[in-house]
C-alpha atoms as a PDB file:
ATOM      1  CA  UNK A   1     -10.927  -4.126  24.149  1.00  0.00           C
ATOM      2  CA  UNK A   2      -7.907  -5.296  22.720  1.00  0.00           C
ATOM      3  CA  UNK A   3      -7.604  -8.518  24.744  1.00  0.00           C
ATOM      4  CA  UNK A   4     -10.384  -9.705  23.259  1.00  0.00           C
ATOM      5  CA  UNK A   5      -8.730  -9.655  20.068  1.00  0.00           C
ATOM      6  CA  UNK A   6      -5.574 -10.471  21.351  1.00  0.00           C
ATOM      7  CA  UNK A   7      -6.761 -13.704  22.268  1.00  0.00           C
ATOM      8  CA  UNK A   8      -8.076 -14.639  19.258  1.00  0.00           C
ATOM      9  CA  UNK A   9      -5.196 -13.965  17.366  1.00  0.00           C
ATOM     10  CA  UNK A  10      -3.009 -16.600  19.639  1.00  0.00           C
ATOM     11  CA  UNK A  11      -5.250 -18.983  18.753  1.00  0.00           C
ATOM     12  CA  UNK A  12      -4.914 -18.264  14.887  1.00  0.00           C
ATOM     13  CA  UNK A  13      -1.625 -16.928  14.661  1.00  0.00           C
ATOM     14  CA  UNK A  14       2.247 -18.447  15.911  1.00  0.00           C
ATOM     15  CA  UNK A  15       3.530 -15.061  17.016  1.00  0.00           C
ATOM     16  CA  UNK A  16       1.203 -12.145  17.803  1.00  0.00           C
ATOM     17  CA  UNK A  17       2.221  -8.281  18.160  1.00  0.00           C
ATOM     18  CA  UNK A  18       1.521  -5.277  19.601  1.00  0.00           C
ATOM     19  CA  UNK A  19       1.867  -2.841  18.641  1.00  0.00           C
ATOM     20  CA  UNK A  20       1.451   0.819  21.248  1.00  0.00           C
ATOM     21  CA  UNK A  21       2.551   4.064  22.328  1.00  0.00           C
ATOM     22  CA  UNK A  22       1.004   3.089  26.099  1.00  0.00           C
ATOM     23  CA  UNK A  23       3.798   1.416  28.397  1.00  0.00           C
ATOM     24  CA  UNK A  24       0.246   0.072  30.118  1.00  0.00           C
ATOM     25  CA  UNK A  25      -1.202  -1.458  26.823  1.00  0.00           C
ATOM     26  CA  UNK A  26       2.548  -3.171  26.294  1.00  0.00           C
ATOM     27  CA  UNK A  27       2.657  -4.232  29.695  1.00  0.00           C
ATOM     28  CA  UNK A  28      -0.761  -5.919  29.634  1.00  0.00           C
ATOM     29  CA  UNK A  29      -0.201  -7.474  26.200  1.00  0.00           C
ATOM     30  CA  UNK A  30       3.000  -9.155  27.574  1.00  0.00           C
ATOM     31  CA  UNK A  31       0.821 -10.620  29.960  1.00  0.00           C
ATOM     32  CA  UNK A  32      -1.407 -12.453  27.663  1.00  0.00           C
ATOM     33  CA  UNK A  33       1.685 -13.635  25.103  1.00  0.00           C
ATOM     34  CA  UNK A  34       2.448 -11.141  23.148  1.00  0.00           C
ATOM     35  CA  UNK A  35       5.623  -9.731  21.526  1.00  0.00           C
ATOM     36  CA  UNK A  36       5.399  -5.653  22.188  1.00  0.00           C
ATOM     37  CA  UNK A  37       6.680  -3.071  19.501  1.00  0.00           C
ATOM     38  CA  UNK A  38       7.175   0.377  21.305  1.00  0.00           C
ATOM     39  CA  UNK A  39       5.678   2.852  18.669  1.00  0.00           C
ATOM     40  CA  UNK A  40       7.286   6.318  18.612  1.00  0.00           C
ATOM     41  CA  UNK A  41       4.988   9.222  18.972  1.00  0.00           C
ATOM     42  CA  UNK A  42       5.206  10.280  15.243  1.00  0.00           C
ATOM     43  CA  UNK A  43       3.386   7.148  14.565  1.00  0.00           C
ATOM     44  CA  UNK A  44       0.257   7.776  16.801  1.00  0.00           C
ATOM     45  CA  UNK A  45      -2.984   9.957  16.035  1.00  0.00           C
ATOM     46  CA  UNK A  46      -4.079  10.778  12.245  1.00  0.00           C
ATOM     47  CA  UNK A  47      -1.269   8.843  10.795  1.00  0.00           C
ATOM     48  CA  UNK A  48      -2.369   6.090   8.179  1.00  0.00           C
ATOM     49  CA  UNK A  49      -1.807   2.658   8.783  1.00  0.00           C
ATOM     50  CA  UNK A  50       0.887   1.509   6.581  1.00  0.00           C
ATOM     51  CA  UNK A  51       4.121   3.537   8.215  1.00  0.00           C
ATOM     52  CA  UNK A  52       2.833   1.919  11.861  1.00  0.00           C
ATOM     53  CA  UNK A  53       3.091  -1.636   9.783  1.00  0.00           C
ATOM     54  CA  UNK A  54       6.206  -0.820   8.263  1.00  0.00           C
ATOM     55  CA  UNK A  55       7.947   0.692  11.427  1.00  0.00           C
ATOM     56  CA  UNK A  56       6.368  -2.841  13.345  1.00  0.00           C
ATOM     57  CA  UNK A  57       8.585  -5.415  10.424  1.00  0.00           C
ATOM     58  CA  UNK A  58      11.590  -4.053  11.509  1.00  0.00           C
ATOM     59  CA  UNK A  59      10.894  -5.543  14.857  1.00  0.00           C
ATOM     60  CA  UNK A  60       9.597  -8.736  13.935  1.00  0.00           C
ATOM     61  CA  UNK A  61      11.239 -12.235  13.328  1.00  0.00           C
ATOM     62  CA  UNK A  62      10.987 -12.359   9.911  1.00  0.00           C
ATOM     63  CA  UNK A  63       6.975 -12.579   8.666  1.00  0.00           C
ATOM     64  CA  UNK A  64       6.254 -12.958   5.113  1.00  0.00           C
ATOM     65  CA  UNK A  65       3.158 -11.450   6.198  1.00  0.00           C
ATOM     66  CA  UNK A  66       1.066  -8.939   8.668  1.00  0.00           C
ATOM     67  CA  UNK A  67      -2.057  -9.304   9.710  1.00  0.00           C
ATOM     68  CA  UNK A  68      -3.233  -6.432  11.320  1.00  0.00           C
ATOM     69  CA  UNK A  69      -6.388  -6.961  13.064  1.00  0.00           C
ATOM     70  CA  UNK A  70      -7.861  -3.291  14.844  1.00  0.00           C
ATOM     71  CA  UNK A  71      -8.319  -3.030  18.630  1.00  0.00           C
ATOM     72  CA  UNK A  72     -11.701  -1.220  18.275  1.00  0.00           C
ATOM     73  CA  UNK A  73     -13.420  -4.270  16.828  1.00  0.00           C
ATOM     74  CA  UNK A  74     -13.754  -7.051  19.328  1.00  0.00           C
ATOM     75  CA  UNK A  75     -16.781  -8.483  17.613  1.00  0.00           C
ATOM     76  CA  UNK A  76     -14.414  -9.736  14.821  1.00  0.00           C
ATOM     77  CA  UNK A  77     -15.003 -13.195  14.365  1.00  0.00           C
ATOM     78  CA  UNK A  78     -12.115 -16.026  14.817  1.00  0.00           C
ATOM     79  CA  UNK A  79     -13.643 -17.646  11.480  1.00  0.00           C
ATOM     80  CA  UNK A  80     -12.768 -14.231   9.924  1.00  0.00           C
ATOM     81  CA  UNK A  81      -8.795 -14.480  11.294  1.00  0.00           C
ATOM     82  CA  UNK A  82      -8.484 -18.161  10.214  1.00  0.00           C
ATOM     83  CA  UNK A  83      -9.469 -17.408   6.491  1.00  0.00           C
ATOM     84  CA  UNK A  84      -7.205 -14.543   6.489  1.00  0.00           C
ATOM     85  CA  UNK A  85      -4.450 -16.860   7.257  1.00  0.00           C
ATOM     86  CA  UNK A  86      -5.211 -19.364   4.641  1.00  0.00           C
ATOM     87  CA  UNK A  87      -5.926 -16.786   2.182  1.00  0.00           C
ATOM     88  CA  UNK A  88      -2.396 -14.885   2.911  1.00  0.00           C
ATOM     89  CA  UNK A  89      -0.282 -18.312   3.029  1.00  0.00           C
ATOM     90  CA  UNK A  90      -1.925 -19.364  -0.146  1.00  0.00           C
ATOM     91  CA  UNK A  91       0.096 -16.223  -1.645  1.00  0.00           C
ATOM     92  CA  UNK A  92      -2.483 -13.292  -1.878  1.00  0.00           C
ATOM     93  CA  UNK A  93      -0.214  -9.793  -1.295  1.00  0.00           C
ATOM     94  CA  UNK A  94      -3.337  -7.594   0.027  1.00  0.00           C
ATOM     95  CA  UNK A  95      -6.243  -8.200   2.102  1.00  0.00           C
ATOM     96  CA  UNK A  96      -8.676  -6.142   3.781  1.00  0.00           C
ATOM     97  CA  UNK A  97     -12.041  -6.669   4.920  1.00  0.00           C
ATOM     98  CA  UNK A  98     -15.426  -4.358   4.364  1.00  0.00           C
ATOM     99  CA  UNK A  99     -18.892  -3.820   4.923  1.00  0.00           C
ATOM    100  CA  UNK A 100     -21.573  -5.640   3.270  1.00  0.00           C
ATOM    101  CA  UNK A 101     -22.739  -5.012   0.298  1.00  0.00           C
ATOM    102  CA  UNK A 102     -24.623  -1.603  -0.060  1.00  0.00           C
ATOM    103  CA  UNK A 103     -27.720  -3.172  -2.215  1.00  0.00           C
ATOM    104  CA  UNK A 104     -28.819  -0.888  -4.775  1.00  0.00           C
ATOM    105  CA  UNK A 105     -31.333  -1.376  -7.685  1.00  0.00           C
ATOM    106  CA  UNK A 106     -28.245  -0.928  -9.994  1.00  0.00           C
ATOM    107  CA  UNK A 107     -26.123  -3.713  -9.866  1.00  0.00           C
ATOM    108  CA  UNK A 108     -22.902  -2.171 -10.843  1.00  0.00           C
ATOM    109  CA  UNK A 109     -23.497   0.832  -8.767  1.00  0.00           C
ATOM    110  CA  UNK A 110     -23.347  -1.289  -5.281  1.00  0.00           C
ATOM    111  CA  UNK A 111     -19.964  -1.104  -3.100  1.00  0.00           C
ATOM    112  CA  UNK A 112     -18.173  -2.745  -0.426  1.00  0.00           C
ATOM    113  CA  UNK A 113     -17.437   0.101   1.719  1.00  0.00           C
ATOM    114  CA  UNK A 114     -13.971  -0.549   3.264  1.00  0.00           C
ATOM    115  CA  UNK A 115     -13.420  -1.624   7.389  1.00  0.00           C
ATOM    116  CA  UNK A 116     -10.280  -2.595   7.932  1.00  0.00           C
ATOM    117  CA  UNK A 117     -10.579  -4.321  11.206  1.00  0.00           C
ATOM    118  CA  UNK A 118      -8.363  -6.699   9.336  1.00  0.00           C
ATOM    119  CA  UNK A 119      -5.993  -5.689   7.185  1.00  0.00           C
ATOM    120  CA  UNK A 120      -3.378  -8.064   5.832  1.00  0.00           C
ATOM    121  CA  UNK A 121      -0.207  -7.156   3.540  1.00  0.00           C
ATOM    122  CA  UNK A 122       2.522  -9.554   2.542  1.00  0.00           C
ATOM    123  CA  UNK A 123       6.405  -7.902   3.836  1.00  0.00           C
ATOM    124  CA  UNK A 124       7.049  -7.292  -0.315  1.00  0.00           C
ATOM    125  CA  UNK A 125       4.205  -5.604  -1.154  1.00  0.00           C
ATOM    126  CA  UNK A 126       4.649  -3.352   2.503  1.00  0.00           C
ATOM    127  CA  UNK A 127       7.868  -2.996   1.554  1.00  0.00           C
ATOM    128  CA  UNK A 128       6.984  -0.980  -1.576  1.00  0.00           C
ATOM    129  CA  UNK A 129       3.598   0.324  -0.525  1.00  0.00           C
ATOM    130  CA  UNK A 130       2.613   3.161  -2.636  1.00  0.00           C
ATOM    131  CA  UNK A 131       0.170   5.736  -1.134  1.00  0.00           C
ATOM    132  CA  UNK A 132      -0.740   4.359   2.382  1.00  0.00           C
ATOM    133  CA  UNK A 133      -4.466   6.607   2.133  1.00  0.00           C
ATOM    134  CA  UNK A 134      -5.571   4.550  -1.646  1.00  0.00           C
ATOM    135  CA  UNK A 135      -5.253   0.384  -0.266  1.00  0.00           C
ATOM    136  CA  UNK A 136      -5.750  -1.439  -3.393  1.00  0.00           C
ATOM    137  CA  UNK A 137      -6.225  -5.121  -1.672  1.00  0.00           C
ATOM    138  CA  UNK A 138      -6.759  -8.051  -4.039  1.00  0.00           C
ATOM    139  CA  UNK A 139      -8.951  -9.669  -1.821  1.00  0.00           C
ATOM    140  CA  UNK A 140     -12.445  -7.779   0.556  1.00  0.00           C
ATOM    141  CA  UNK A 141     -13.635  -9.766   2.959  1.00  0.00           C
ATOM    142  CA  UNK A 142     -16.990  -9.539   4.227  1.00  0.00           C
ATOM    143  CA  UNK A 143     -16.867  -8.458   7.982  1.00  0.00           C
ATOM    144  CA  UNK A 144     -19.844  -7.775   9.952  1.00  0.00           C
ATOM    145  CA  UNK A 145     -18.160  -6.829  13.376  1.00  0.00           C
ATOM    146  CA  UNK A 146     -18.753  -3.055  15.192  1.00  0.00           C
ATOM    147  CA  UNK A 147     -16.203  -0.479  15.227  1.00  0.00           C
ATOM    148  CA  UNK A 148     -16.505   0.926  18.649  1.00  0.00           C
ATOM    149  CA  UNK A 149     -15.913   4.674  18.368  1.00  0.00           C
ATOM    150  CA  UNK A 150     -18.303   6.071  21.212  1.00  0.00           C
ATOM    151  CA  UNK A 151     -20.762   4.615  23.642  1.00  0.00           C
ATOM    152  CA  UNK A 152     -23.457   3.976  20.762  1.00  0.00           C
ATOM    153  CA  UNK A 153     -21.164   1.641  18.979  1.00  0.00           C
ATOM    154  CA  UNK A 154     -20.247   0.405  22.357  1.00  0.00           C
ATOM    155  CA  UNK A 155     -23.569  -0.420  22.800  1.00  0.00           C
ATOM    156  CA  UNK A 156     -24.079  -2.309  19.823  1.00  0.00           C
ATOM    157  CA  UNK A 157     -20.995  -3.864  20.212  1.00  0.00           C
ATOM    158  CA  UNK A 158     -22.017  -5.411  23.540  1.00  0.00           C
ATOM    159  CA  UNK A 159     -25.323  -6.857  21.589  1.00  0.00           C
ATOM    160  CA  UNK A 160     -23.707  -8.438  19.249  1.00  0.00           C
ATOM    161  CA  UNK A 161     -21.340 -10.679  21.066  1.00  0.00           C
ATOM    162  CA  UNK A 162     -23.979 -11.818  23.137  1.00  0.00           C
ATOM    163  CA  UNK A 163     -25.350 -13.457  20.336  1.00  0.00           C
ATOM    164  CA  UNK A 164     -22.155 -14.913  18.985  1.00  0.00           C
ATOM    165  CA  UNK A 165     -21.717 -16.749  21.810  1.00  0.00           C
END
């Protein structure tokens, strides 16, 4: 699943990482471009996000920012990556996209329930992240892509990119 990502990110992106514990998942990304960034065991399974980012900068050339873009969401849109760029470079320190809106009859009771499958932090604010379970992102984009968790989402997930195409 994460080649389908993968490529979308070279088209968006100068320099695109991987990040894995799997010598296979390295060895593949390699194959389609990508820069590989052996992750140490500690920093696989229920660990949050921002240690993986932070342990990823210090083998990177230098970013001013990540985007980290999940492999489990390959219905992610390329229009989604290309506004994350512009909305990074323009200076923005957080980024994070979410659900639509939950519509209820009280307008100031509805929430953006928070994805993830891109999640973009500028190197000073990861730098000095505070707690890595309460993101506090300046900016929520709206992302309508499936997380693929088991064959149900798999499912879904298959539906849906036939009709993006």
């Amino acid at each position: 699943m994460f080649v389908w990502n993968l490529r979308k990110c070279r088209g968006v992106f100068g320099e695109v990482y991987i990040s894995s514990d799997s010598d296979e998942i390295l060895k593949i990304a390699r194959r389609y471009g990508a820069k590989t960034i052996k992750r140490p065991g500690n920093l696989c399974g229920e660990v949050p996000n921002i240690p993986v980012y932070q342990h990823a900068l210090e083998f990177m050339e230098s970013p001013n920012v990540i985007v980290a873009i999940q492999a489990c969401s390959p219905t992610m849109e390329t229009g989604l990556l290309e506004i994350t760029r512009d909305i990074m470079f323009s200076g923005c320190k957080e980024l994070m996209t979410c659900h639509p809106v939950e519509s209820k009859k009280d307008y100031h009771s509805q929430t953006f329930p928070i994805y993830g499958s891109i999640w973009a932090i500028s190197k000073e604010r990861l730098e000095n992240y505070g707690d890595p379970y309460k993101p506090n992102p300046e900016v929520l984009l709206v992302d309508e892509s499936v997380d693929i968790h088991n064959k149900r989402d798999f499912n879904r997930a298959l539906k849906r990119m036939t009709t993006l195409k």
